[in-house]
C-alpha atoms as a PDB file:
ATOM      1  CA  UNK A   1      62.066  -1.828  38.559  1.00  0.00           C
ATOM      2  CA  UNK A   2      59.308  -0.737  40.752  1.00  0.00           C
ATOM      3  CA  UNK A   3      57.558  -4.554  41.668  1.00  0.00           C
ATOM      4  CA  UNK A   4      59.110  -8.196  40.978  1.00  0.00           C
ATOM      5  CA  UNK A   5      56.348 -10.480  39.531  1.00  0.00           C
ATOM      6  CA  UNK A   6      57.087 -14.369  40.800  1.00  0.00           C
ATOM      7  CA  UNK A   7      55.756 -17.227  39.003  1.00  0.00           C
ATOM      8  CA  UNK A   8      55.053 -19.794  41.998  1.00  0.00           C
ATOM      9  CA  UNK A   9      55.357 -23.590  40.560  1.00  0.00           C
ATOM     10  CA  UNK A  10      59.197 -24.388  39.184  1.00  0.00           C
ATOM     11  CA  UNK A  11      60.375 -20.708  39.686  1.00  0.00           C
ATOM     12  CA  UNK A  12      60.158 -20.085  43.591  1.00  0.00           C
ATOM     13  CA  UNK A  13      58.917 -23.726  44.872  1.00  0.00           C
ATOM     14  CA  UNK A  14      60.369 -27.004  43.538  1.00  0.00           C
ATOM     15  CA  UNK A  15      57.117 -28.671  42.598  1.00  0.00           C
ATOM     16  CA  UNK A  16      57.436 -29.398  38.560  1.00  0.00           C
ATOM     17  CA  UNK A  17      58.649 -32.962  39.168  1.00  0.00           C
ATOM     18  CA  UNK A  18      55.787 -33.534  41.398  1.00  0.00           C
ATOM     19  CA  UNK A  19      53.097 -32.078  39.039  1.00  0.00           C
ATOM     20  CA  UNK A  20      54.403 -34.580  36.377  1.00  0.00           C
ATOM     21  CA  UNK A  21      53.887 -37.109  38.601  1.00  0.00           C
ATOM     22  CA  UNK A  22      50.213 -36.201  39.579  1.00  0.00           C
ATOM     23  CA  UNK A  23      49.374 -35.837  35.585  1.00  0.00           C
ATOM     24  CA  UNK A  24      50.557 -39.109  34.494  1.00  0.00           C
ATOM     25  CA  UNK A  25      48.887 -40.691  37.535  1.00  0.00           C
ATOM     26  CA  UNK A  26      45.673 -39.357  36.471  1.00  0.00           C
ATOM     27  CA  UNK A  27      46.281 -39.659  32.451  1.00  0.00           C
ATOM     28  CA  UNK A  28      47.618 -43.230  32.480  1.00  0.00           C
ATOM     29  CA  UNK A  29      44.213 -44.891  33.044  1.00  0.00           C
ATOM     30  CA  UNK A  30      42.704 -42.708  29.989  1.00  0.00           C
ATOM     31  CA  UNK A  31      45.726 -44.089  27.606  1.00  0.00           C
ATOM     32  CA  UNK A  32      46.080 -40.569  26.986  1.00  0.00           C
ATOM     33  CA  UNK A  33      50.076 -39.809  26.669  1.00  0.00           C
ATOM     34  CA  UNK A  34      51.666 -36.802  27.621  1.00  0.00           C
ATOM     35  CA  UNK A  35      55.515 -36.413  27.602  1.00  0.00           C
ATOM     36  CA  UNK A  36      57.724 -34.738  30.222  1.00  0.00           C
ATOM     37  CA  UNK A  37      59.023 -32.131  27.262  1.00  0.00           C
ATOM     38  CA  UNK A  38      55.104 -31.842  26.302  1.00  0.00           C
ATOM     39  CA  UNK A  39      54.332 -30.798  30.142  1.00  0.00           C
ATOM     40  CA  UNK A  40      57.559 -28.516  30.696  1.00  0.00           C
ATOM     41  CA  UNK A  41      56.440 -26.977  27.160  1.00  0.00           C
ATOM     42  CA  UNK A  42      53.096 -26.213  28.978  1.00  0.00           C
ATOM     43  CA  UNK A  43      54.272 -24.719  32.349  1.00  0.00           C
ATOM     44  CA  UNK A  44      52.129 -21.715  33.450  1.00  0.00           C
ATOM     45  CA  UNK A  45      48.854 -23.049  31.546  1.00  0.00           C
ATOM     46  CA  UNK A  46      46.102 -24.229  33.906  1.00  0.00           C
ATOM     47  CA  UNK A  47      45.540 -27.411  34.149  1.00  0.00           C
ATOM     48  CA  UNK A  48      41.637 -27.002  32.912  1.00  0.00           C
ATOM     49  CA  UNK A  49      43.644 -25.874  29.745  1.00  0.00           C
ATOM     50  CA  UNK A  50      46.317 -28.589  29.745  1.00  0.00           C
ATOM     51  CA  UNK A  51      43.077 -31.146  29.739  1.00  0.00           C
ATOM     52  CA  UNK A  52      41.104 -29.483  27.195  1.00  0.00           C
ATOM     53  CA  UNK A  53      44.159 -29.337  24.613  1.00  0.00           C
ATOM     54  CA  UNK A  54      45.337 -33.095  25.321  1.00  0.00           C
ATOM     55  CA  UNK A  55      41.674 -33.895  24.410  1.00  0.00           C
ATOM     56  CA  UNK A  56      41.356 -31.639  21.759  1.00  0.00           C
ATOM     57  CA  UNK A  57      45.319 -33.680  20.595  1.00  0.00           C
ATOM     58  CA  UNK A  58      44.041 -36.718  21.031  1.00  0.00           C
ATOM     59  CA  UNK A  59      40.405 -36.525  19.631  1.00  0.00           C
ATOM     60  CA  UNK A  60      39.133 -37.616  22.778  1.00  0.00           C
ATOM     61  CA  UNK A  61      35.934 -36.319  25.416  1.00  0.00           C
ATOM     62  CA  UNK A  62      37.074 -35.800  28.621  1.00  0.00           C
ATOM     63  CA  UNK A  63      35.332 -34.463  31.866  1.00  0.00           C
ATOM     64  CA  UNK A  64      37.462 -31.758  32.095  1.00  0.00           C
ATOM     65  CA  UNK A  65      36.444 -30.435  35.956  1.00  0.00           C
ATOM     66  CA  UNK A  66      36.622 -33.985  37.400  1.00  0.00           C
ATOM     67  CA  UNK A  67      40.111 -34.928  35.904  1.00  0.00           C
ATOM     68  CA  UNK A  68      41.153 -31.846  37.270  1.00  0.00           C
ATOM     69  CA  UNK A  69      39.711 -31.866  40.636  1.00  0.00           C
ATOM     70  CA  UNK A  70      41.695 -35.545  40.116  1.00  0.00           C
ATOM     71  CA  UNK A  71      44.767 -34.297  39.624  1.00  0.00           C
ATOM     72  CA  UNK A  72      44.755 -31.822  42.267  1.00  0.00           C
ATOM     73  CA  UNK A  73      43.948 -35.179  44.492  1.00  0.00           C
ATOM     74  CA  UNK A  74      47.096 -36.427  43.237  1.00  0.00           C
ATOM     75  CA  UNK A  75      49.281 -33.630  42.965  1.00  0.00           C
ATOM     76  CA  UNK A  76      48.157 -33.288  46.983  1.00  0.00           C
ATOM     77  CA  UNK A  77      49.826 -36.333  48.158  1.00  0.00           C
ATOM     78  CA  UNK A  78      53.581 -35.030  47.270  1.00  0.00           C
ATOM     79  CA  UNK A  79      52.981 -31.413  48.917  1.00  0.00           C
ATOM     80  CA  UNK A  80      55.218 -32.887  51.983  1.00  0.00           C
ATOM     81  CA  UNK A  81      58.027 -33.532  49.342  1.00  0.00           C
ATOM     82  CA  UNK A  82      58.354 -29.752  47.738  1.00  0.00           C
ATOM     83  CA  UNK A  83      60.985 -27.120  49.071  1.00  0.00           C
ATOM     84  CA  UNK A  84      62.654 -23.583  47.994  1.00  0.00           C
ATOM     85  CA  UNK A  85      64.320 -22.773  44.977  1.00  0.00           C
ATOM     86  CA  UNK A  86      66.496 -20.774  47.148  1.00  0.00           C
ATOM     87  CA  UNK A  87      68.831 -19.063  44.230  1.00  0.00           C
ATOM     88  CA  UNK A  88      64.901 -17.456  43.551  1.00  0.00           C
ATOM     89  CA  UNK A  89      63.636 -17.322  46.981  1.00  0.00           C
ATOM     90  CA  UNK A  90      66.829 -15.235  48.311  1.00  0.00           C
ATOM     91  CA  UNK A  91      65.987 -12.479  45.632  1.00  0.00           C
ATOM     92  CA  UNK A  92      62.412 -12.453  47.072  1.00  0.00           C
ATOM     93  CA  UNK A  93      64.310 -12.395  50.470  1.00  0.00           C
ATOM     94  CA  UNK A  94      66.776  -9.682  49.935  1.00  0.00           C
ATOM     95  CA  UNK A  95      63.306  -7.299  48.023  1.00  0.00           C
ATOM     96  CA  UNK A  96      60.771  -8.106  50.840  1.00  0.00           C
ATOM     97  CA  UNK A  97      59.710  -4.940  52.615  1.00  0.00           C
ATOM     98  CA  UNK A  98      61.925  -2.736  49.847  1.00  0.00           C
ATOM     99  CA  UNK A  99      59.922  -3.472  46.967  1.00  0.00           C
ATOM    100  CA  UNK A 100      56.232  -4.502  46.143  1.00  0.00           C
ATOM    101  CA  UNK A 101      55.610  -8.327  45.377  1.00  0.00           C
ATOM    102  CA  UNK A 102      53.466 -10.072  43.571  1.00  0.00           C
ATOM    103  CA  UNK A 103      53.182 -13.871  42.890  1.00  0.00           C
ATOM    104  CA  UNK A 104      51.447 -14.648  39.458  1.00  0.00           C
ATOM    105  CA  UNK A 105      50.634 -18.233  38.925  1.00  0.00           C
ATOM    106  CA  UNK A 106      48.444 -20.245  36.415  1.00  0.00           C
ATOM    107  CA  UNK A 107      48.430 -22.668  40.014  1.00  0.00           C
ATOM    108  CA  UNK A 108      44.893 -22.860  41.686  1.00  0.00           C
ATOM    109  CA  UNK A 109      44.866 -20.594  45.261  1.00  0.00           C
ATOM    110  CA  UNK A 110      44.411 -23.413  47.300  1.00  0.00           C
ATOM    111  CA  UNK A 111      47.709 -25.176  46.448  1.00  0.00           C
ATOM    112  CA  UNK A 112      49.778 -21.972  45.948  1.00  0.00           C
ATOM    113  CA  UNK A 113      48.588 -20.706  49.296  1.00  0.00           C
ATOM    114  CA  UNK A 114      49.345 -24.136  50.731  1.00  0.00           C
ATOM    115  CA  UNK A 115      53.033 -24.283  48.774  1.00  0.00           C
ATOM    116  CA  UNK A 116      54.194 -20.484  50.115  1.00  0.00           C
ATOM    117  CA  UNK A 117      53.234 -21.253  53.432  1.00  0.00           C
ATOM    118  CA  UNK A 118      55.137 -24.404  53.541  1.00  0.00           C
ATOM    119  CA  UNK A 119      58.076 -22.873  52.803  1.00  0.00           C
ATOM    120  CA  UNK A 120      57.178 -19.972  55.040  1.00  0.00           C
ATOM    121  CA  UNK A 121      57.407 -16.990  52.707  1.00  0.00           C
ATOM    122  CA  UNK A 122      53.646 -16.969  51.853  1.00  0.00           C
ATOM    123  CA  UNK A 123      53.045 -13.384  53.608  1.00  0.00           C
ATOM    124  CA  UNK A 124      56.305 -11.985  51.275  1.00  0.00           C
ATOM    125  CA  UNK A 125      53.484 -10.992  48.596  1.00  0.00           C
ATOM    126  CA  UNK A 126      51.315  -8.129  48.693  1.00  0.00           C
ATOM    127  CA  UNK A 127      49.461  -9.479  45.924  1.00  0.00           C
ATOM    128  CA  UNK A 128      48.846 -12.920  44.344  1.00  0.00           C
ATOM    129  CA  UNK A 129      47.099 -13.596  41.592  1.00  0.00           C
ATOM    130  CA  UNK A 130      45.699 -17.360  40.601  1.00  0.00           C
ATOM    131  CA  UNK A 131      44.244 -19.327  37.897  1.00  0.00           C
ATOM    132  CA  UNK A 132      40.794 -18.442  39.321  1.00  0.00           C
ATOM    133  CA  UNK A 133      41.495 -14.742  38.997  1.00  0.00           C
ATOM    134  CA  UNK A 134      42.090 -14.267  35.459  1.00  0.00           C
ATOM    135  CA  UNK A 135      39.600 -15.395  32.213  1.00  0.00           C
ATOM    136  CA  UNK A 136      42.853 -16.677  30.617  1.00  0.00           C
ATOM    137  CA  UNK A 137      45.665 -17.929  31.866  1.00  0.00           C
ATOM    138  CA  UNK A 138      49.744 -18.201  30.599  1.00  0.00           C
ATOM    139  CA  UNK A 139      50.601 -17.330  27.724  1.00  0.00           C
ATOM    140  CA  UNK A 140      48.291 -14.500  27.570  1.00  0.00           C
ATOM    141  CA  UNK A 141      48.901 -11.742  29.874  1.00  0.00           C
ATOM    142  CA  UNK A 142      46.209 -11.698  32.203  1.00  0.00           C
ATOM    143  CA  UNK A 143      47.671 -12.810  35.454  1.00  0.00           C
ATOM    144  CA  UNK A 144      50.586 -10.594  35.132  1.00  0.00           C
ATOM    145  CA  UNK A 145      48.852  -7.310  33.742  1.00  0.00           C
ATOM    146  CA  UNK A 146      46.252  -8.214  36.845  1.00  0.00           C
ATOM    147  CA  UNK A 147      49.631  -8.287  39.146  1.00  0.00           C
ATOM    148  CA  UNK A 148      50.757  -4.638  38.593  1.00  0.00           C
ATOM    149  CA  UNK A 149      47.158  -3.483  38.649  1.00  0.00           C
ATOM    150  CA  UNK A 150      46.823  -4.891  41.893  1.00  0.00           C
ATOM    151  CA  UNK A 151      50.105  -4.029  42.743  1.00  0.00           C
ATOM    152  CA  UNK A 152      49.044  -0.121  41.411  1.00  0.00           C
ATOM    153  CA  UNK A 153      52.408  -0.349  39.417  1.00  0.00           C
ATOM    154  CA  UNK A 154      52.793   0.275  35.548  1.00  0.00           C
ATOM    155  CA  UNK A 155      53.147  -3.133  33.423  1.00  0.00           C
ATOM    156  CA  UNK A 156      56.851  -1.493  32.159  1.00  0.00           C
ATOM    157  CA  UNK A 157      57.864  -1.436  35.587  1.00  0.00           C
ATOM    158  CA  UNK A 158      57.929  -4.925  36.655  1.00  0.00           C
ATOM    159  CA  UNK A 159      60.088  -7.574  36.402  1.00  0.00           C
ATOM    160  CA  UNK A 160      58.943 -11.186  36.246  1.00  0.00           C
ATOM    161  CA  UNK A 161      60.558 -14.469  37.471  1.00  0.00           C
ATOM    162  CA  UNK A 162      59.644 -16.712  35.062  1.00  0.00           C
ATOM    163  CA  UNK A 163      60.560 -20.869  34.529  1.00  0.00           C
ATOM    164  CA  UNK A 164      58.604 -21.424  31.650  1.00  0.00           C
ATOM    165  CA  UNK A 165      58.407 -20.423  27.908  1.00  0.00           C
ATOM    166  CA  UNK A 166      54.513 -19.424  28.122  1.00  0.00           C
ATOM    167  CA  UNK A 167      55.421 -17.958  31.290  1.00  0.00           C
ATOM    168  CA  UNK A 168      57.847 -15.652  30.020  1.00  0.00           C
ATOM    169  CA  UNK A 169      55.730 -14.937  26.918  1.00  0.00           C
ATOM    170  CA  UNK A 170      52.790 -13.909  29.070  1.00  0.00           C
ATOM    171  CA  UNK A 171      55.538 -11.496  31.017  1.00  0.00           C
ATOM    172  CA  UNK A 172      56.716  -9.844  27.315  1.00  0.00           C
ATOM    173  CA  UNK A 173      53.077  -9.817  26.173  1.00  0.00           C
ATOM    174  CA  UNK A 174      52.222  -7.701  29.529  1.00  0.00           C
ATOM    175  CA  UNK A 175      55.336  -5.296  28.759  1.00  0.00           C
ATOM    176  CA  UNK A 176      57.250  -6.592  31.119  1.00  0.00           C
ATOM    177  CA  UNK A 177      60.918  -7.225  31.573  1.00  0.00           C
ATOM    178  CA  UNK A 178      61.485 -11.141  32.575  1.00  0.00           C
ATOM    179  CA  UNK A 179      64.138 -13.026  33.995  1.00  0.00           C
ATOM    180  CA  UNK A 180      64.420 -16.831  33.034  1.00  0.00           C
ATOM    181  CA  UNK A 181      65.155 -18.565  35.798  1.00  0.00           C
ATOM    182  CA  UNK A 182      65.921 -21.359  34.353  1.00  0.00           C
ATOM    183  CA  UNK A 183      69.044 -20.237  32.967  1.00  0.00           C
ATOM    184  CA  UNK A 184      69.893 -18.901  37.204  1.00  0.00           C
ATOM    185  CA  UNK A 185      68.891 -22.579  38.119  1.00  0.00           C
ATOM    186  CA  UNK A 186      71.591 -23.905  35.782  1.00  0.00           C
ATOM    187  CA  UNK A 187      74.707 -21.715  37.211  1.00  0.00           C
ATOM    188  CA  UNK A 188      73.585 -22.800  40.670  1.00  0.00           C
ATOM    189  CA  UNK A 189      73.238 -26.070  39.848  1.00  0.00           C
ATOM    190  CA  UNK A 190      77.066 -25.859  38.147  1.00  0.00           C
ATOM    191  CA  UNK A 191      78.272 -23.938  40.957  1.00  0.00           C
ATOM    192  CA  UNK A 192      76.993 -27.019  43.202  1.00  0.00           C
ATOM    193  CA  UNK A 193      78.426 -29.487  41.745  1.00  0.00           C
ATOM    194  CA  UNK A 194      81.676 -27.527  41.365  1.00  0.00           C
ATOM    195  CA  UNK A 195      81.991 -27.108  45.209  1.00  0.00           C
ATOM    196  CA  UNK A 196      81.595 -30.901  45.680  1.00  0.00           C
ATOM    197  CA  UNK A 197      84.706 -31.395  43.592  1.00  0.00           C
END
């Protein structure tokens, strides 16, 4: 592979959990439900898209740019609690400087930015492409296709790190090779709990 594609939330930063959080924080008061397998099922989609299906769902009119400004409140108040997904970040670790980078993420810039940086691999990437960047986010295959442009690398020669079903379907509708990470997650997360035994 010429360039590794990262998705950012879940894949090289620890921040699903928190995202939950922030969403039922800012759902609850609407009465409008949305289930932890319902969010997980909608990793990678922005969350101006995550708003305007559960509204669409639940036959309801929502104002779709303040409940999202809203949740980025939210989500704000549990940046101090995120950290590495370090079975991910130490394959961005051992490629840095070897092999162009790219993170794609259907995240906003502001919090992505903020999340690398915390975690101090933010200038790993030569390229990083957000939910502002791209007229449709995951599943389609905007952010990634814009990735290898950017990154001046053929779509068939990149591999993505992916967490998320529409993730990974936005990395096979780009042509791309893709690694679930969930599945790398899992051994760690054995090999963990086998050490402690």
């Amino acid at each position: 592979m010429k360039a590794l594609i990262f998705d950012c939330d879940g894949t090289l930063i620890d921040t699903m959990p928190n995202h939950y959080k922030s969403w039922l924080e800012v759902l609850t008061p609407h009465g409008i439900p949305f289930s932890e397998s319902e969010f997980y099922s909608l990793g990678g989609w922005s969350a101006h898209a995550i708003l305007k299906k559960l509204a669409q769902d639940n036959n309801r009119t929502l104002d779709v740019d303040s409940l999202a400004l809203e949740k980025d409140k939210s989500y704000d108040q549990y940046m101090h609690e995120i950290g590495p997904l370090e079975p991910v970040v130490k394959i961005a670790r051992e490629a840095r400087g070897t092999v162009p980078m790219a993170v794609g993420t259907g995240g906003t810039r502001p919090f992505c930015t903020s999340a690398l940086k915390r975690i101090g691999i933010f200038d790993w990437f030569d390229v990083i492409v957000c939910a502002e960047d791209v007229a449709h986010c995951k599943p389609a295959p905007d952010t990634f296709l814009l990735c290898a442009h950017q990154l001046k690398v053929h779509p068939t020669d990149c591999l993505v790190y992916e967490d998320t079903d529409p993730g990974i379907d936005a990395a096979r509708a780009a042509g791309m090779k893709v690694v679930d990470v969930r599945e790398l997650l899992r051994v760690e997360a054995i090999r963990e709990n086998q050490a402690k035994h």
